[in-house]
N, C-alpha and C. Protein backbone atom coordinates (compact mmCIF):
# COMPACT_ATOMS: atom_id res chain seq x y z
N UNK A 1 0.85 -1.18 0.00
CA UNK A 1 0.00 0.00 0.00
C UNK A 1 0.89 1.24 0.00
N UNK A 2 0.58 2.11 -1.32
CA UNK A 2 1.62 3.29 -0.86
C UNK A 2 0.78 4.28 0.03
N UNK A 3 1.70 5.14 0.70
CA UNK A 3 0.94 5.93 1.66
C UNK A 3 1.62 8.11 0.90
N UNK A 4 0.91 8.42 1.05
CA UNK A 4 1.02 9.81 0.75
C UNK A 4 0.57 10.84 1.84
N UNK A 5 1.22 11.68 1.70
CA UNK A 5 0.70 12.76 2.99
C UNK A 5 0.83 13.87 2.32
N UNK A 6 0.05 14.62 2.92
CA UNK A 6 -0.01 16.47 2.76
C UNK A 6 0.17 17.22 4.06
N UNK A 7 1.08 17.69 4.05
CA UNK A 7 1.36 18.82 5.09
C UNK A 7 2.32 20.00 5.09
N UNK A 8 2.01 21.06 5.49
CA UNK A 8 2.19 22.56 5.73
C UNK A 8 3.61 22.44 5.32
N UNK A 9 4.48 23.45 4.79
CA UNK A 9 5.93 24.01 5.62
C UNK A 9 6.45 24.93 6.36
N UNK A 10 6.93 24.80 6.71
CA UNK A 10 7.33 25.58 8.32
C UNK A 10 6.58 26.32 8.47
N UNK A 11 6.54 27.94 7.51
CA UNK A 11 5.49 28.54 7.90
C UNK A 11 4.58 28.51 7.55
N UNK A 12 3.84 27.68 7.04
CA UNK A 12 3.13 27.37 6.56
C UNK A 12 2.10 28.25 5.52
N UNK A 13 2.84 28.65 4.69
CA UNK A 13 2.81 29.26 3.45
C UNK A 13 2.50 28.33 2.21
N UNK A 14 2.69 27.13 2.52
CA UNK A 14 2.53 26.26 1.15
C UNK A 14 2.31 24.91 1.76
N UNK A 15 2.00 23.99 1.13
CA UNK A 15 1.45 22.33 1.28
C UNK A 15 2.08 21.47 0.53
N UNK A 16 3.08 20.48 0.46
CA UNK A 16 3.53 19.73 0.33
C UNK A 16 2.73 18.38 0.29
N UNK A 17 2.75 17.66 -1.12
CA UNK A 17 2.23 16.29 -1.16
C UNK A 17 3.40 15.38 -1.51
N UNK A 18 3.73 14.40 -0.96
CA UNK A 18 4.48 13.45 -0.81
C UNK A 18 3.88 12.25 -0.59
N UNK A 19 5.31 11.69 -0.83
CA UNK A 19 4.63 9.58 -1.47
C UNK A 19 5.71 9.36 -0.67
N UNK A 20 5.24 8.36 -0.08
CA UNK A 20 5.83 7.61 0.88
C UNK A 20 6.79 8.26 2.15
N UNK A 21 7.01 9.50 2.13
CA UNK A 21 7.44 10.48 3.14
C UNK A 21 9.15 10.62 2.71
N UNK A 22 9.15 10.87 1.43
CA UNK A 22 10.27 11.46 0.73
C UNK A 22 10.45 12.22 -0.03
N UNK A 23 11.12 12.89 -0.82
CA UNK A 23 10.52 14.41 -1.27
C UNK A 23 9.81 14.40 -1.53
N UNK A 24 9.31 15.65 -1.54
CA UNK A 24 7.95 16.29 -1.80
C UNK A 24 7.70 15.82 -3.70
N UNK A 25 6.40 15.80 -4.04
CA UNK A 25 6.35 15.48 -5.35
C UNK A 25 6.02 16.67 -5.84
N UNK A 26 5.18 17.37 -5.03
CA UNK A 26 4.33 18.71 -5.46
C UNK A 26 4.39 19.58 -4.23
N UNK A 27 4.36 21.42 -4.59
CA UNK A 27 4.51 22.13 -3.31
C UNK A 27 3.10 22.84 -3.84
N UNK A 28 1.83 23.18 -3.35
CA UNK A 28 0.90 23.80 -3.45
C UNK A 28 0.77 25.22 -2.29
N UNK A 29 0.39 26.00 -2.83
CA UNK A 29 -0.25 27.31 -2.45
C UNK A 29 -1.44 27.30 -1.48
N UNK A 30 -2.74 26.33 -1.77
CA UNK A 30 -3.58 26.53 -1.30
C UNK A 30 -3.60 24.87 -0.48
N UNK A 31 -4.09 24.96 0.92
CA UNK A 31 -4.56 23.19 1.74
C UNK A 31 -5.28 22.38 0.82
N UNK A 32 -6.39 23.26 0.42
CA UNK A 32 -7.68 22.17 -0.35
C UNK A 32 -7.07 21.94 -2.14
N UNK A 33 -6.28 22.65 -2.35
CA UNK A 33 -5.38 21.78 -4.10
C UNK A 33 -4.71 21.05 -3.38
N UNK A 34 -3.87 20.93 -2.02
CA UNK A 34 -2.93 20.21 -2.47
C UNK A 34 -3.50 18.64 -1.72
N UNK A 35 -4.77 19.11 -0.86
CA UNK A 35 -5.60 17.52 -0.82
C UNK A 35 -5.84 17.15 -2.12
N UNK A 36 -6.62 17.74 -2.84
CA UNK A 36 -7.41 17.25 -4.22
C UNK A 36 -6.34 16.65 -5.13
N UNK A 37 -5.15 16.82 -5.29
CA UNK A 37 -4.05 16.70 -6.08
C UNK A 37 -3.74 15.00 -5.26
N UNK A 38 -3.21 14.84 -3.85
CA UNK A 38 -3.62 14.01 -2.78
C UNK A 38 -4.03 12.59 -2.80
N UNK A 39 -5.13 13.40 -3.03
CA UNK A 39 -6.56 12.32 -3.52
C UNK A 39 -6.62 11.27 -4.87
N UNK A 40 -6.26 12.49 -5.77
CA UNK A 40 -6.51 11.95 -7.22
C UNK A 40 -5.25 10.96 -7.73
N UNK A 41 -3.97 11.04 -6.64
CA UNK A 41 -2.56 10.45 -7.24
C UNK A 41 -3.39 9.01 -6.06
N UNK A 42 -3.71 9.00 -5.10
CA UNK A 42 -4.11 7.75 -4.48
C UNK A 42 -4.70 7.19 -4.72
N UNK A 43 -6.07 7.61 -5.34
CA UNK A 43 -6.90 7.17 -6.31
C UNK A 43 -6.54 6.26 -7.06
N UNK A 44 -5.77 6.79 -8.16
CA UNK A 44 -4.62 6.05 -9.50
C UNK A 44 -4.22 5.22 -8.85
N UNK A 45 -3.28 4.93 -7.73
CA UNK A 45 -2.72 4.13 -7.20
C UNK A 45 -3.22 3.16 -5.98
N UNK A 46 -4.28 2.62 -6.11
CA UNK A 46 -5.08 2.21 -5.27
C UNK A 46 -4.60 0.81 -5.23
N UNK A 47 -4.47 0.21 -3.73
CA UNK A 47 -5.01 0.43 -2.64
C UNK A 47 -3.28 1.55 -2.43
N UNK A 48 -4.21 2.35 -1.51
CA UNK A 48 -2.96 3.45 -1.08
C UNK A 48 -3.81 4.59 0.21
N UNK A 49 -3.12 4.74 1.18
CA UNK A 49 -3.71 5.58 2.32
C UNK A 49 -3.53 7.12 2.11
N UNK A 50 -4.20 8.11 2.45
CA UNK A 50 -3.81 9.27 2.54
C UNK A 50 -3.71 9.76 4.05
N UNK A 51 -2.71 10.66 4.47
CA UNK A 51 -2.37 11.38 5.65
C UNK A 51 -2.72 12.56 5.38
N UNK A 52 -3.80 13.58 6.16
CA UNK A 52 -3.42 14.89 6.58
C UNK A 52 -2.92 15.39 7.49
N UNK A 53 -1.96 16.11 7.38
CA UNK A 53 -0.97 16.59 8.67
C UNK A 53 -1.23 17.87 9.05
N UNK A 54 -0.97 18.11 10.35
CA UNK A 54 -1.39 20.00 10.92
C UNK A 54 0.24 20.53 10.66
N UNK A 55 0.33 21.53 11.07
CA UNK A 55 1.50 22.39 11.23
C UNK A 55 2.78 21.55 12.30
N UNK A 56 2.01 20.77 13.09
CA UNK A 56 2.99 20.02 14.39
C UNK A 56 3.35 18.52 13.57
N UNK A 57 2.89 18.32 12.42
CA UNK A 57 2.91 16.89 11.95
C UNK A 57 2.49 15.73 12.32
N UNK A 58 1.08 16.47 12.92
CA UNK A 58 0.62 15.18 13.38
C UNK A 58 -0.87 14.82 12.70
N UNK A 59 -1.47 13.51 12.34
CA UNK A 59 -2.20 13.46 11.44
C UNK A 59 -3.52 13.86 11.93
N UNK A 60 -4.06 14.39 11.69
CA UNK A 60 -5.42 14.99 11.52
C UNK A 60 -6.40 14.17 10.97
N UNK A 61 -6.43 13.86 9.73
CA UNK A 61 -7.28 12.92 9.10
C UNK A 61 -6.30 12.03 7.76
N UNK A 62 -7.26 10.69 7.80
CA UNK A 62 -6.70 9.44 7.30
C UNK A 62 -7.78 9.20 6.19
N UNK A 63 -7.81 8.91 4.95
CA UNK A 63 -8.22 8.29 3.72
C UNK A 63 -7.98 7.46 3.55
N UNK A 64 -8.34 6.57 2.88
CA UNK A 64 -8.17 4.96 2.46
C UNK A 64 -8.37 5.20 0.76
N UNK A 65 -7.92 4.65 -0.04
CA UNK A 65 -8.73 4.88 -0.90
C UNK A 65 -8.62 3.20 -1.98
């Protein structure tokens, strides 16, 4: 199962989506593109989990997809 996460950077100015918790694949501007972006690569790659992370890195909410 690959796993992907989205979360903040430092100051959280931008959103980072990442696969498997190694570089970033994509840096987004806005929280809700860089879920939807998120979503749609886990989707494709199903079975695969999604992570949302807060500013402290801790997960917030979990997807399955």
């Amino acid at each position: 199962m690959k796993k992907y996460s989205v979360a903040p950077n430092v100051d959280v100015t931008g959103w980072f989506v990442k696969l498997e918790d190694v570089a970033p694949e994509e840096v987004y501007d806005a929280k809700d593109d860089a879920i939807a972006a998120a979503e749609k690569m886990a989707k494709e790659n199903s079975p695969s989990l999604l992570e949302i992370l807060d500013k402290h890195h801790n997960v917030i909410e979990e997807k399955r997809y």
